[in-house]
Structure formats: C-alpha cells, structure tokens
PDB file of N, CA and C in Angstrom:
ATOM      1  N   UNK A   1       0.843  -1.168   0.000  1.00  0.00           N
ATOM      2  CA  UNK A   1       0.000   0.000   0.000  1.00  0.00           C
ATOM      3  C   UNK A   1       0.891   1.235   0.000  1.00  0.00           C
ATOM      4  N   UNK A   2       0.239   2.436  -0.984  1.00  0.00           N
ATOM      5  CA  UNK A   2       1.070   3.270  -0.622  1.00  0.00           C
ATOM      6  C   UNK A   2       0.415   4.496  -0.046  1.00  0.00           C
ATOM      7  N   UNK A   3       0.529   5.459   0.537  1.00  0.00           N
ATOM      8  CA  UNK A   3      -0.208   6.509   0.893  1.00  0.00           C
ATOM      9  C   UNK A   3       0.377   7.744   0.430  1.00  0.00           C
ATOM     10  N   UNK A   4      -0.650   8.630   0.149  1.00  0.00           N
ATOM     11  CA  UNK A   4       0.202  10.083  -0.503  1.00  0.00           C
ATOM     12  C   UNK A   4      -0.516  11.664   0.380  1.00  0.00           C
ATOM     13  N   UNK A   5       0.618  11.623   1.057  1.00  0.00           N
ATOM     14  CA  UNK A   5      -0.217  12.769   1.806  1.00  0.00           C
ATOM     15  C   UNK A   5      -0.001  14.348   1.108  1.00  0.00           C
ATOM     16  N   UNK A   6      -1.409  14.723   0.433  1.00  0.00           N
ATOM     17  CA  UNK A   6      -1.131  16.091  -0.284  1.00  0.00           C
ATOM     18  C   UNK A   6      -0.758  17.079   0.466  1.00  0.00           C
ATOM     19  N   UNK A   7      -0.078  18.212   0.331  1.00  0.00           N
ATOM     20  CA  UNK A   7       0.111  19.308   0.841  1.00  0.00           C
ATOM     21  C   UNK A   7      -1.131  20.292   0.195  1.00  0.00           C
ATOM     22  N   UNK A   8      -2.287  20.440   0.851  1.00  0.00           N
ATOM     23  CA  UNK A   8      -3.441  21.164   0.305  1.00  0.00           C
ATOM     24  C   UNK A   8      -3.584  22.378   1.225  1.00  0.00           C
ATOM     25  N   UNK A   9      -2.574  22.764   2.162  1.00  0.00           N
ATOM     26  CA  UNK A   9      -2.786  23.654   2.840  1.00  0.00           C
ATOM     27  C   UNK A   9      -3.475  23.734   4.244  1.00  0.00           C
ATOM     28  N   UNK A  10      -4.117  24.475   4.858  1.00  0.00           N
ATOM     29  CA  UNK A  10      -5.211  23.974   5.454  1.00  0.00           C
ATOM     30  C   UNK A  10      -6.190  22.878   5.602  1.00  0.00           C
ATOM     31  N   UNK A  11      -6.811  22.365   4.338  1.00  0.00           N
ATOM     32  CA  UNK A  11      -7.937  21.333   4.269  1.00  0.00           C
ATOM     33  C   UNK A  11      -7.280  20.068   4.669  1.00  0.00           C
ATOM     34  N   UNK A  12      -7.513  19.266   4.071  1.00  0.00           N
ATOM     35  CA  UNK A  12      -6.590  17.701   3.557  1.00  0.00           C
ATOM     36  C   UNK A  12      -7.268  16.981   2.480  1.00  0.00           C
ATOM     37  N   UNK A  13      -6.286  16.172   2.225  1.00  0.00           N
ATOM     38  CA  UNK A  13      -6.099  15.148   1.302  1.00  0.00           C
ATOM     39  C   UNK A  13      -5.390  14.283   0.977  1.00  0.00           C
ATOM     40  N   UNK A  14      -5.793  12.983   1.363  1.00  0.00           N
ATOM     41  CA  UNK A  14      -5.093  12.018   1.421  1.00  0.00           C
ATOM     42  C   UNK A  14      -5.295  10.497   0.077  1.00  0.00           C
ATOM     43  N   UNK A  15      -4.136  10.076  -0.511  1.00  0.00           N
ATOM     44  CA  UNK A  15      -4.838   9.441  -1.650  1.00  0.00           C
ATOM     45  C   UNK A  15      -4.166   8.145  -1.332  1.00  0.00           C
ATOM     46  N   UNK A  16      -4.662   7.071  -1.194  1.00  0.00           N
ATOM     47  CA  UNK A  16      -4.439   5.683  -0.779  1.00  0.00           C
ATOM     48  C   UNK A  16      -4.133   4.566  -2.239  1.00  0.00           C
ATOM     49  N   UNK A  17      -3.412   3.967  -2.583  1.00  0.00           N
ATOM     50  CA  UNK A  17      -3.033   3.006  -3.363  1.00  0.00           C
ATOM     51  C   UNK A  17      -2.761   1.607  -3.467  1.00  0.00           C
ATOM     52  N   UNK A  18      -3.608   0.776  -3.436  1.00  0.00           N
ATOM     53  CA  UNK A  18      -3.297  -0.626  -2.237  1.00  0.00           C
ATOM     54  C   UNK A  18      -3.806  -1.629  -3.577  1.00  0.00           C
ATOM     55  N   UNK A  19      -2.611  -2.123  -4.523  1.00  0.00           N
ATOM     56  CA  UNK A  19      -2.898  -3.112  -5.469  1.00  0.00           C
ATOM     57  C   UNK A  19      -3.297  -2.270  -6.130  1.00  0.00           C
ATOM     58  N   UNK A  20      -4.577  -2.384  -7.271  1.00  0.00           N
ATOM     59  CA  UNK A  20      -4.494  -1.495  -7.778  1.00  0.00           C
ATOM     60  C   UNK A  20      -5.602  -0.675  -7.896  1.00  0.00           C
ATOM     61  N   UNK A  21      -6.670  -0.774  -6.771  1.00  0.00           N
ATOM     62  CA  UNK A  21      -7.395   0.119  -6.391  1.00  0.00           C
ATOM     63  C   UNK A  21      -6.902   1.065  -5.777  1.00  0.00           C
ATOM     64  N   UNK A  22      -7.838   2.771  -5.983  1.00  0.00           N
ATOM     65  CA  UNK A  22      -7.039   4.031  -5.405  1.00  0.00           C
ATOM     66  C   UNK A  22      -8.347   4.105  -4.725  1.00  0.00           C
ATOM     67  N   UNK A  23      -8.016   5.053  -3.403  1.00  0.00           N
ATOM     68  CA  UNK A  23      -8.701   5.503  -2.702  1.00  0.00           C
ATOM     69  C   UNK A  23      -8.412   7.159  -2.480  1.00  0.00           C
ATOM     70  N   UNK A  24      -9.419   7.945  -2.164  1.00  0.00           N
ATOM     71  CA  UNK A  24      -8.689   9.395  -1.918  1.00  0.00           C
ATOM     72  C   UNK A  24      -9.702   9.888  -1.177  1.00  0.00           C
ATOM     73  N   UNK A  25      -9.342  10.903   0.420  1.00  0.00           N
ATOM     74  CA  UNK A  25     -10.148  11.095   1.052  1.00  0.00           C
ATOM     75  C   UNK A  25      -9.817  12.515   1.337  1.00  0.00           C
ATOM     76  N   UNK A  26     -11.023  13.470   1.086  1.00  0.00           N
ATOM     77  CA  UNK A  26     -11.274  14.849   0.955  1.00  0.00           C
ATOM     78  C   UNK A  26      -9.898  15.422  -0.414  1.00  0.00           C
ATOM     79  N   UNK A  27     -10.094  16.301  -0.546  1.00  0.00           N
ATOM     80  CA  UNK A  27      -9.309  17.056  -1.757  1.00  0.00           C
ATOM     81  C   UNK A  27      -8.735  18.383  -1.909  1.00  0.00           C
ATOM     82  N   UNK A  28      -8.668  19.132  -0.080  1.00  0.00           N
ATOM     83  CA  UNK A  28      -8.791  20.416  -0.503  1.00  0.00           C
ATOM     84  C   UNK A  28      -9.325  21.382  -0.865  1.00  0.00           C
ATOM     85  N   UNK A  29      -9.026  22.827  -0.499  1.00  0.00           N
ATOM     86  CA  UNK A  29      -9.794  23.979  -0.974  1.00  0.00           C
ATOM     87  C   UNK A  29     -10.005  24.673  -2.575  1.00  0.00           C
ATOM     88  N   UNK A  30     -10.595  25.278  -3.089  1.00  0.00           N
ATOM     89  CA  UNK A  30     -10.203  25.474  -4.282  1.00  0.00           C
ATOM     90  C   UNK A  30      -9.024  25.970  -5.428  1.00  0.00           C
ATOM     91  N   UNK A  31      -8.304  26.529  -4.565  1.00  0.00           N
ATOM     92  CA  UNK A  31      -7.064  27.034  -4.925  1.00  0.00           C
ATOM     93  C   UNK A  31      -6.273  25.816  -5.275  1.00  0.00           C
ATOM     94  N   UNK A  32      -6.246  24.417  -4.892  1.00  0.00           N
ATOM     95  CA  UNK A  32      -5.774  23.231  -4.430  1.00  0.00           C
ATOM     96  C   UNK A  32      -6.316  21.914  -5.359  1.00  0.00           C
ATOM     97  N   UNK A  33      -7.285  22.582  -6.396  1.00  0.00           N
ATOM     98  CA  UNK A  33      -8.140  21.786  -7.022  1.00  0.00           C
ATOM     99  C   UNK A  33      -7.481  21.056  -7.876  1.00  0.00           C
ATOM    100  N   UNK A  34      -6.808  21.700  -8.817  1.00  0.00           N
ATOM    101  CA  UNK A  34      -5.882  21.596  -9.736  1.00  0.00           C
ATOM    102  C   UNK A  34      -4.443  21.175  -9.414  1.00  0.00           C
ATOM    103  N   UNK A  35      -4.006  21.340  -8.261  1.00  0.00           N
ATOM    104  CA  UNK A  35      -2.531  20.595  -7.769  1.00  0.00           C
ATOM    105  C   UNK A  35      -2.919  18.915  -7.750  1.00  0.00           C
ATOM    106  N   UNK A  36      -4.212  18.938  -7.280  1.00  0.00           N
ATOM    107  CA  UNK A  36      -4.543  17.330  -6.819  1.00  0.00           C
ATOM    108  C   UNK A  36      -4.936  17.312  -7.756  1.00  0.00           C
ATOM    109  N   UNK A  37      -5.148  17.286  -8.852  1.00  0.00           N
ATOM    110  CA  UNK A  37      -5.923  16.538 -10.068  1.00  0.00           C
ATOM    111  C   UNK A  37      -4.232  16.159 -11.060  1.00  0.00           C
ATOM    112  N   UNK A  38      -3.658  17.143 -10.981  1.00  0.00           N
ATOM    113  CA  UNK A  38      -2.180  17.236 -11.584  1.00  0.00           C
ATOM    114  C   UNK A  38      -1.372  15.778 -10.987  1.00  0.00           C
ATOM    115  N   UNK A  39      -1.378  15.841  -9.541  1.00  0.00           N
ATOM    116  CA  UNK A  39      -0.709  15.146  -8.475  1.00  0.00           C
ATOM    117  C   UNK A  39      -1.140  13.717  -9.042  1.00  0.00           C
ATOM    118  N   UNK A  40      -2.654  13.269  -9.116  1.00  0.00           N
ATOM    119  CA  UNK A  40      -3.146  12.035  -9.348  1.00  0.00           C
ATOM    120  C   UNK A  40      -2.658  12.007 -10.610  1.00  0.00           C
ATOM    121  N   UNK A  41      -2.673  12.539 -11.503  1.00  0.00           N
ATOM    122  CA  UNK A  41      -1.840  12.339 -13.148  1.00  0.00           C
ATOM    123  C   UNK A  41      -1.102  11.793 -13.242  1.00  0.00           C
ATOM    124  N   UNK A  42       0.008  13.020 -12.185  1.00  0.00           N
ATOM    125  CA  UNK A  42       1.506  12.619 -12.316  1.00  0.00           C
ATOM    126  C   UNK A  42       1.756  11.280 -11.802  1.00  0.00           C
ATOM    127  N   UNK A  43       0.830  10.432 -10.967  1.00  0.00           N
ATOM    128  CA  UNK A  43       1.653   9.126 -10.161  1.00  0.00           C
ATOM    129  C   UNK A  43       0.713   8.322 -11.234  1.00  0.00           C
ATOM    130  N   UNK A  44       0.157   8.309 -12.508  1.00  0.00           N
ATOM    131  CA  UNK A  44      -0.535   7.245 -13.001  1.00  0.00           C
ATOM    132  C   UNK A  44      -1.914   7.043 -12.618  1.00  0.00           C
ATOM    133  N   UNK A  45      -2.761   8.004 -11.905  1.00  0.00           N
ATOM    134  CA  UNK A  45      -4.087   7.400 -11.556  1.00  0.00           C
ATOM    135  C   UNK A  45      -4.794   7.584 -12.529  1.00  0.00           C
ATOM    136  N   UNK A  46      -5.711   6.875 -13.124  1.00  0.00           N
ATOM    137  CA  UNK A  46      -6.914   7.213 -14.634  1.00  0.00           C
ATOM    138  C   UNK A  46      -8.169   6.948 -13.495  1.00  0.00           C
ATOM    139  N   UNK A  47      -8.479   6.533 -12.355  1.00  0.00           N
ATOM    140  CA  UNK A  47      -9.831   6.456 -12.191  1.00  0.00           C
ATOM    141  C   UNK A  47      -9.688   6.305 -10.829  1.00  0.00           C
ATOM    142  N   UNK A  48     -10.470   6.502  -9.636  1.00  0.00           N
ATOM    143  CA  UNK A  48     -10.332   6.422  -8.558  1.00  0.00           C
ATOM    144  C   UNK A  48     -11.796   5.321  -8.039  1.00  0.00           C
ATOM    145  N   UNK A  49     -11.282   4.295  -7.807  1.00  0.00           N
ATOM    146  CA  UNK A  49     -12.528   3.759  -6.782  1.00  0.00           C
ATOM    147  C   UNK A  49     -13.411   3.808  -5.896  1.00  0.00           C
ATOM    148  N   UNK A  50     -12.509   4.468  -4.818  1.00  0.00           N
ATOM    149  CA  UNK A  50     -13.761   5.025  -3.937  1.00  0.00           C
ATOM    150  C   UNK A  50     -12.644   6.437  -3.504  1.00  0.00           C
ATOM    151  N   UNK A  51     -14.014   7.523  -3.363  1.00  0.00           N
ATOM    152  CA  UNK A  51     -13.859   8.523  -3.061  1.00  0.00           C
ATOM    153  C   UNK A  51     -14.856   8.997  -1.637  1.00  0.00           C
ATOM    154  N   UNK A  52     -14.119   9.741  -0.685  1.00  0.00           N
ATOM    155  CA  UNK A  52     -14.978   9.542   0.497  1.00  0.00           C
ATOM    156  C   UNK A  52     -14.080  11.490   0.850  1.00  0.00           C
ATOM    157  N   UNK A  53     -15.352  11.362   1.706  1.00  0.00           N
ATOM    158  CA  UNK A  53     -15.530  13.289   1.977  1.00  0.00           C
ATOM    159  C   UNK A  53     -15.764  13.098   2.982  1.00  0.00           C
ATOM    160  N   UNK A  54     -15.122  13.764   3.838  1.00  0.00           N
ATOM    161  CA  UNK A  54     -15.674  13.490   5.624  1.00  0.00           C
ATOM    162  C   UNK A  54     -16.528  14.453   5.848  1.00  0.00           C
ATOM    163  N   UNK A  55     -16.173  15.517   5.621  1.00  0.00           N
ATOM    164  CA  UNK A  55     -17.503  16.338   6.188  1.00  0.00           C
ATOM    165  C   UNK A  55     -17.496  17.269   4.298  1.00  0.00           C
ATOM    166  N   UNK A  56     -18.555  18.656   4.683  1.00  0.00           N
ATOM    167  CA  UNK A  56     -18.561  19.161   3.673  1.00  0.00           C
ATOM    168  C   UNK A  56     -17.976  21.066   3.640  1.00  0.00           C
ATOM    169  N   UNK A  57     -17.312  20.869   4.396  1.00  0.00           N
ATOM    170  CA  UNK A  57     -16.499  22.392   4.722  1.00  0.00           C
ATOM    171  C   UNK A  57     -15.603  22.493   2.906  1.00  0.00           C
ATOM    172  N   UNK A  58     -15.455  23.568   2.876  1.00  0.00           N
ATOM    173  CA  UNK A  58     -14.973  23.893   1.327  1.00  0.00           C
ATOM    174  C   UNK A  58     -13.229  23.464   1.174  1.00  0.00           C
ATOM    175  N   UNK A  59     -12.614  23.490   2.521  1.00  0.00           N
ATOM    176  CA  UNK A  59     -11.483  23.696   2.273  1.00  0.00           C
ATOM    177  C   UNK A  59     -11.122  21.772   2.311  1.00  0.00           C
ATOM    178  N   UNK A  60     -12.010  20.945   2.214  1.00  0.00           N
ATOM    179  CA  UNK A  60     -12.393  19.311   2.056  1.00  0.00           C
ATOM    180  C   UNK A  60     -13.245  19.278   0.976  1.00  0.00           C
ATOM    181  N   UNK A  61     -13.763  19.909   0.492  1.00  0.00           N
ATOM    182  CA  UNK A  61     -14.681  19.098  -0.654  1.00  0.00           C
ATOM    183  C   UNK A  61     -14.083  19.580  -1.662  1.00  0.00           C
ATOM    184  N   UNK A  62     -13.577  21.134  -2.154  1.00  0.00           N
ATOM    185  CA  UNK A  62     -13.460  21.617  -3.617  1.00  0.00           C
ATOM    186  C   UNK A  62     -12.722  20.633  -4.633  1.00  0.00           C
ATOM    187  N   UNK A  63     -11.681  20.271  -4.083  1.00  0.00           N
ATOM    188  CA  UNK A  63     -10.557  19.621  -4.469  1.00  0.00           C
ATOM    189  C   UNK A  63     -11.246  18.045  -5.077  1.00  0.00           C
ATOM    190  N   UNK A  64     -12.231  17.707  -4.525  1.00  0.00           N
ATOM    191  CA  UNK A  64     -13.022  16.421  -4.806  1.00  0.00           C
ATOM    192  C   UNK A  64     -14.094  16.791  -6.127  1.00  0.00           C
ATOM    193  N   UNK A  65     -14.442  17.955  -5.949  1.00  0.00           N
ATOM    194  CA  UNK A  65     -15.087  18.770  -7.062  1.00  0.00           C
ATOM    195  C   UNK A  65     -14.399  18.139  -8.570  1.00  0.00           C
ATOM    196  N   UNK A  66     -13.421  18.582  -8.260  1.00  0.00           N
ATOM    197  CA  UNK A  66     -12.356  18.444  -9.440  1.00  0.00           C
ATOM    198  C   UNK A  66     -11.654  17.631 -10.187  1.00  0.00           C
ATOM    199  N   UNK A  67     -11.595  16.572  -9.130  1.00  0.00           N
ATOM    200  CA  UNK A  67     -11.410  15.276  -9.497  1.00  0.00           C
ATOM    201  C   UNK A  67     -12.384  14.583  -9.499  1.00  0.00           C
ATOM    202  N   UNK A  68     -13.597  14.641  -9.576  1.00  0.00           N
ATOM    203  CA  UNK A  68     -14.714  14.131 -10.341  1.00  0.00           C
ATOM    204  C   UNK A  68     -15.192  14.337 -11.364  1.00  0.00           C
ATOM    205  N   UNK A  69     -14.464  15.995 -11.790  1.00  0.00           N
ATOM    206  CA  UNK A  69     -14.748  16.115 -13.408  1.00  0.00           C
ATOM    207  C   UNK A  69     -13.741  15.780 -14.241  1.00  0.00           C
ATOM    208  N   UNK A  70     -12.678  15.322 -13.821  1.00  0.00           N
ATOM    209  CA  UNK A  70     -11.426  14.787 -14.515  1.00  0.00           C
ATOM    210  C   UNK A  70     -11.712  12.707 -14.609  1.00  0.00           C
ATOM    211  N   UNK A  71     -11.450  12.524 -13.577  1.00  0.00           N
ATOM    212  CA  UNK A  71     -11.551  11.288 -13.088  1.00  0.00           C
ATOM    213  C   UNK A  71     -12.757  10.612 -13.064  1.00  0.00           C
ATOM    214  N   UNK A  72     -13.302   9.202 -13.879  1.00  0.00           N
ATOM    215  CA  UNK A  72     -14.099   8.114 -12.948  1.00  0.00           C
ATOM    216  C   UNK A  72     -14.312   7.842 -12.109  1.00  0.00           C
ATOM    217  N   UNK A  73     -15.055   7.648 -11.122  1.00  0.00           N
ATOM    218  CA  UNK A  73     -15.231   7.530 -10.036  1.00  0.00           C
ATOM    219  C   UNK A  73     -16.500   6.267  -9.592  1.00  0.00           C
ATOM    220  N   UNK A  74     -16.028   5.169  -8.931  1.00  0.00           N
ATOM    221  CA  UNK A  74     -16.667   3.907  -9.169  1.00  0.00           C
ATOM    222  C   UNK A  74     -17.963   4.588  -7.760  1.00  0.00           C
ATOM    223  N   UNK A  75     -17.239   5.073  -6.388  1.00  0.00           N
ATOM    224  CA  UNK A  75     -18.386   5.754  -5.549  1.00  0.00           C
ATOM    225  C   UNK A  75     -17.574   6.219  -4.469  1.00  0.00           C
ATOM    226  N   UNK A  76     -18.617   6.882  -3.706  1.00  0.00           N
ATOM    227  CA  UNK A  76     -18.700   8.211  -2.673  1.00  0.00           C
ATOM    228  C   UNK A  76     -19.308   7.824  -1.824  1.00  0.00           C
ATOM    229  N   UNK A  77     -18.486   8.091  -0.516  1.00  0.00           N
ATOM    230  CA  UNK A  77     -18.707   7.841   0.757  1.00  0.00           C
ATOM    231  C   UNK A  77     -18.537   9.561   1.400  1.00  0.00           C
ATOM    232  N   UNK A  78     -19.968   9.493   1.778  1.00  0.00           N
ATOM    233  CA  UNK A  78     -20.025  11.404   2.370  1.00  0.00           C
ATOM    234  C   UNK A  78     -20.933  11.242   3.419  1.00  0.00           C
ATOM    235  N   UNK A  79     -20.922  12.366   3.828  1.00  0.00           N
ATOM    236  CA  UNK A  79     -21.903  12.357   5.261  1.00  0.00           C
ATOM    237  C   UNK A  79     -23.352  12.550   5.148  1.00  0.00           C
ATOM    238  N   UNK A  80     -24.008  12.202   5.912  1.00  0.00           N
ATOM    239  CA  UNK A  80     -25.669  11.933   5.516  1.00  0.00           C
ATOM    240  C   UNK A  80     -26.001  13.388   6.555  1.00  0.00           C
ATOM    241  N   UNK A  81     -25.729  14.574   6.153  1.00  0.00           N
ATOM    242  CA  UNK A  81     -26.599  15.649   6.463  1.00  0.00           C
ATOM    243  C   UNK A  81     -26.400  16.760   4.959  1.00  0.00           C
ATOM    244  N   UNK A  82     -26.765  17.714   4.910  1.00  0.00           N
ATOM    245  CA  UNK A  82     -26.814  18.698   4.235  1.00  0.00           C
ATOM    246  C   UNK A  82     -26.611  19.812   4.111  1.00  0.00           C
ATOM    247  N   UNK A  83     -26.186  21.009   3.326  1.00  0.00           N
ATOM    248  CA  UNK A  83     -25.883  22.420   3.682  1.00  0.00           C
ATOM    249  C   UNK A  83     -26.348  23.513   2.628  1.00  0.00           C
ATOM    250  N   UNK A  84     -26.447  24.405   2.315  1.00  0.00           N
ATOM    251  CA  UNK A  84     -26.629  25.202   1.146  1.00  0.00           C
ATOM    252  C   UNK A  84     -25.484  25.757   0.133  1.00  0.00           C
ATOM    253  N   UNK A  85     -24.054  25.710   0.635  1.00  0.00           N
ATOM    254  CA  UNK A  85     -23.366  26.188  -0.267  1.00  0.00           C
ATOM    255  C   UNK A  85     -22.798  25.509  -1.614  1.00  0.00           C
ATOM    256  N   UNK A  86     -22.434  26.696  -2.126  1.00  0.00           N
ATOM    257  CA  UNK A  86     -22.536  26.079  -3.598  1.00  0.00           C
ATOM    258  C   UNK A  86     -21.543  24.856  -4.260  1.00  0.00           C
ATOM    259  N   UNK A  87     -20.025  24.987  -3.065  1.00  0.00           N
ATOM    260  CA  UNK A  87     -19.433  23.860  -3.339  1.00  0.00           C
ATOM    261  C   UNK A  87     -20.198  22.895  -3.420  1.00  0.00           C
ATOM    262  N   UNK A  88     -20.950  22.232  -2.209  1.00  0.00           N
ATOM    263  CA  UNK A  88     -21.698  21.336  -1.979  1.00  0.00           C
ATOM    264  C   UNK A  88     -22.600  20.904  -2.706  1.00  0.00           C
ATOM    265  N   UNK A  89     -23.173  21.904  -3.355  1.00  0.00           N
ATOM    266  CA  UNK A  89     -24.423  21.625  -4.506  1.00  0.00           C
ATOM    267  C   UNK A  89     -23.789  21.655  -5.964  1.00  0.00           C
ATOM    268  N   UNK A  90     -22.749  21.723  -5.968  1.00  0.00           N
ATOM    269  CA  UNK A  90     -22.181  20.949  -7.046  1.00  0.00           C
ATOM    270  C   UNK A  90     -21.111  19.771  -7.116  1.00  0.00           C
ATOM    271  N   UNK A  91     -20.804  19.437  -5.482  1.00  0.00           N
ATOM    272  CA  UNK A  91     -20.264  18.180  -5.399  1.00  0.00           C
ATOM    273  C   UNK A  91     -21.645  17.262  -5.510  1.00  0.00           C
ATOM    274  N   UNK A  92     -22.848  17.251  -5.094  1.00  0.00           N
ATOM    275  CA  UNK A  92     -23.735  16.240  -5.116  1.00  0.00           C
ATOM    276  C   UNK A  92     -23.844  16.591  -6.510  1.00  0.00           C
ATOM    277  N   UNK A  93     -24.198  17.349  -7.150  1.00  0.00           N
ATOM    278  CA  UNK A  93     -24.949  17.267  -8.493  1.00  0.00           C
ATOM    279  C   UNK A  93     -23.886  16.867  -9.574  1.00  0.00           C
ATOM    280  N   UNK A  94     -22.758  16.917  -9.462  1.00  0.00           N
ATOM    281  CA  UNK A  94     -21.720  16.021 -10.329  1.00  0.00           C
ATOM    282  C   UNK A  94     -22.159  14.131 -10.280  1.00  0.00           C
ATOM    283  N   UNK A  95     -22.422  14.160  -8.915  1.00  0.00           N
ATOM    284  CA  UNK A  95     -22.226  12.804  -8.540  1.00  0.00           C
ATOM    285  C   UNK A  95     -23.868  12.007  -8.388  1.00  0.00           C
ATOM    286  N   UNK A  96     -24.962  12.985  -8.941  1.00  0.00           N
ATOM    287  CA  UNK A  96     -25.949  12.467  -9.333  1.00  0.00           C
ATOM    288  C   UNK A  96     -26.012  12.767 -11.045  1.00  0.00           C
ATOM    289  N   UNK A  97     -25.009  13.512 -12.054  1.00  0.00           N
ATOM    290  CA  UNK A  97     -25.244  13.604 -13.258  1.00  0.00           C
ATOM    291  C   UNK A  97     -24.636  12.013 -13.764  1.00  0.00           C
ATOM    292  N   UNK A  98     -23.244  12.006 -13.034  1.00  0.00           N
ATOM    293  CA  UNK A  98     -22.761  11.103 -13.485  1.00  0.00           C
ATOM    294  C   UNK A  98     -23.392   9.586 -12.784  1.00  0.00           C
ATOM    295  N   UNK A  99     -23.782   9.298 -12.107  1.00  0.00           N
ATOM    296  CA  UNK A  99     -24.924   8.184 -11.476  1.00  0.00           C
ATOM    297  C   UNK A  99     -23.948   7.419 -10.640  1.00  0.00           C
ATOM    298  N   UNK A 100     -22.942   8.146  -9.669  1.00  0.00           N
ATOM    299  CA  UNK A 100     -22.141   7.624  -8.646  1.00  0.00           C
ATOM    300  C   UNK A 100     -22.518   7.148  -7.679  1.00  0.00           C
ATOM    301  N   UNK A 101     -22.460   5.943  -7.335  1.00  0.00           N
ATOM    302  CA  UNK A 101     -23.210   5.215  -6.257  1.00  0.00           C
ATOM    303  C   UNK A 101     -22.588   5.951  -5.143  1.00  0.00           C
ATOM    304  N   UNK A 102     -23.369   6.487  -4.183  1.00  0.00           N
ATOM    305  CA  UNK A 102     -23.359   7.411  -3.381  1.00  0.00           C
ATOM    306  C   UNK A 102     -23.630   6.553  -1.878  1.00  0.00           C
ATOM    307  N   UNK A 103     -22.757   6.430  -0.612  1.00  0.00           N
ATOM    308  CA  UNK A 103     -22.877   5.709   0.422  1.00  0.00           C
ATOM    309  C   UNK A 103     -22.736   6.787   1.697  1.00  0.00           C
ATOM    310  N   UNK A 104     -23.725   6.779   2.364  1.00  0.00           N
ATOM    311  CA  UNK A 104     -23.177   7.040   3.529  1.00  0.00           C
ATOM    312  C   UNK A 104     -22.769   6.316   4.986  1.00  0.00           C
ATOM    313  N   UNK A 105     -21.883   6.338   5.032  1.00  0.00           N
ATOM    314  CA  UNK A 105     -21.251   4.859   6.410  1.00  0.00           C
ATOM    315  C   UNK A 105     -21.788   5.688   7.706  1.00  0.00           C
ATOM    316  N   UNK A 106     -21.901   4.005   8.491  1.00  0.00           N
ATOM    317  CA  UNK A 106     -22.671   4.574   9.745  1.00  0.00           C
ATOM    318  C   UNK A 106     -21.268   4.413  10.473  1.00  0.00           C
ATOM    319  N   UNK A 107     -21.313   4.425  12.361  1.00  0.00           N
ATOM    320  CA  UNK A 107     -20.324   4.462  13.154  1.00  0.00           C
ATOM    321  C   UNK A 107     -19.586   3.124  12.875  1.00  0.00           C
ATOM    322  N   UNK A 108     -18.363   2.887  13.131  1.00  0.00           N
ATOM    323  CA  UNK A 108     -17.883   1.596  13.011  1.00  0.00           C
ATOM    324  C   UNK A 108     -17.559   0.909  11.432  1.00  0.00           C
ATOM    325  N   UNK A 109     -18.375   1.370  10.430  1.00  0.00           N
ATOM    326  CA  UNK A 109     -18.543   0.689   9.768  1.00  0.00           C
ATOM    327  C   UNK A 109     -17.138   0.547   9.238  1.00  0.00           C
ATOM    328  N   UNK A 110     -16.682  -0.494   8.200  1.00  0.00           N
ATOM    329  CA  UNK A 110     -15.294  -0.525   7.515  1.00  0.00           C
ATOM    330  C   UNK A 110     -15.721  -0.573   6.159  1.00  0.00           C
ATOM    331  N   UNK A 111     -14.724  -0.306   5.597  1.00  0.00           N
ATOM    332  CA  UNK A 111     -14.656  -0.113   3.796  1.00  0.00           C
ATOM    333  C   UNK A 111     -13.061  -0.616   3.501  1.00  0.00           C
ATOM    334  N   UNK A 112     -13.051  -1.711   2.888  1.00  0.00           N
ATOM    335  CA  UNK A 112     -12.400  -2.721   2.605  1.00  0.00           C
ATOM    336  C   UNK A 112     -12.171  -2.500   1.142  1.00  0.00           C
ATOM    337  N   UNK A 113     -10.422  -2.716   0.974  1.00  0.00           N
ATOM    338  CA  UNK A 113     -10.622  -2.436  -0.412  1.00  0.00           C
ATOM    339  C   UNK A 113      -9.129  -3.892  -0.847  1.00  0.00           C
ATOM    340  N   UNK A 114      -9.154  -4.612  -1.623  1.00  0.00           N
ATOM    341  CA  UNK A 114      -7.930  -5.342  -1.593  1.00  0.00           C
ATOM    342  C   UNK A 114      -8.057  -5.989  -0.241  1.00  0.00           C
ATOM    343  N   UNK A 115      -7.121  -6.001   0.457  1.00  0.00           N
ATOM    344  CA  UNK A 115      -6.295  -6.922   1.802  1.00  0.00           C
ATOM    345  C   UNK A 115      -6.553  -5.591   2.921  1.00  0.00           C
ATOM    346  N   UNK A 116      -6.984  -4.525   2.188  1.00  0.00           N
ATOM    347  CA  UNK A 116      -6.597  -3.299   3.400  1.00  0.00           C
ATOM    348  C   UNK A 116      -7.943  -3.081   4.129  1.00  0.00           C
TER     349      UNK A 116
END
C-alpha cells in the first residue's frame, strides 16, 4: 500500500493506493483543485474507486469537485446531512449527473478495499 499525503494547505487530502485500487479522502480547498488533479496524473491514476468526503467544509470538498470532473469515479462515501453552499451543490450534483453510487457509512462501519 502506498499513501500520498497532499500538501493542500489547510484542508486535507489524502490518496491511498493498495494493489491497484485508489482511494482518496477529501481534496482540498479550491485554490488546491488543480494541484490534486495534476498530483493524481503525475503518479498514473486514470480512475479512482472510492472517493470519500468526511464532512462538507470547502477547504475538504473543492478539491473532490475536481477530481470528479477529470476522473471516474466507481463511488462516494459522504456524510448523511446537508448544507446550502454552492461547493456542496455541485459536489452532489456532479455525482448524481454522473450516477455515482453514493454511500453514507454509519459508526464503526469498515470499507475494505484489496487486503486493506
């Protein structure tokens, strides 16, 4: 497994590599959108498996924004409440144009990917 911890500034972003499923969790603020979409390029990623958002603050979601309009995305693990801003209403509405199976995990739960 390998892990890639972005330098996104403030937010985070972390992109997981284990065989040859990728994982990547939150993405950064918007300024940051485009380093991480570059970043996943540069190491070989064409599609990401699961993508997961912990909460929906801007300086965690934009960056996921972005790599959903670049990248495949098999599904999304996000939090089961809601907000009005516009990041947000265009991270869901990417991920209902494109028909991303959309999960929200309860306490405890695990997400298993490979051996990891």
């Amino acid at each position: 497994m390998k892990v890639h911890f972005l330098d996104v500034g403030q937010g985070s972003s972390t992109v997981f590599e284990i065989g040859d499923k990728v994982m990547i969790i939150d993405g950064g603020d918007r300024n940051k959108s485009s380093f991480v979409v570059a970043y996943l390029k540069k190491i070989g990623i064409n599609k990401i498996d699961i993508m997961i958002s912990t909460h929906y603050d801007s300086d965690h979601l934009n960056g996921l924004v972005g790599v959903l309009n670049v990248f495949p995305v098999d599904e999304v693990y996000d939090a089961n409440y809601s907000t009005d801003t516009r990041v947000y209403n265009s991270f869901k509405r990417t991920i209902q144009d494109k028909s991303i199976p959309e999960i929200f995990p309860g306490m405890k739960q695990k997400i298993e990917i490979d051996d990891a």
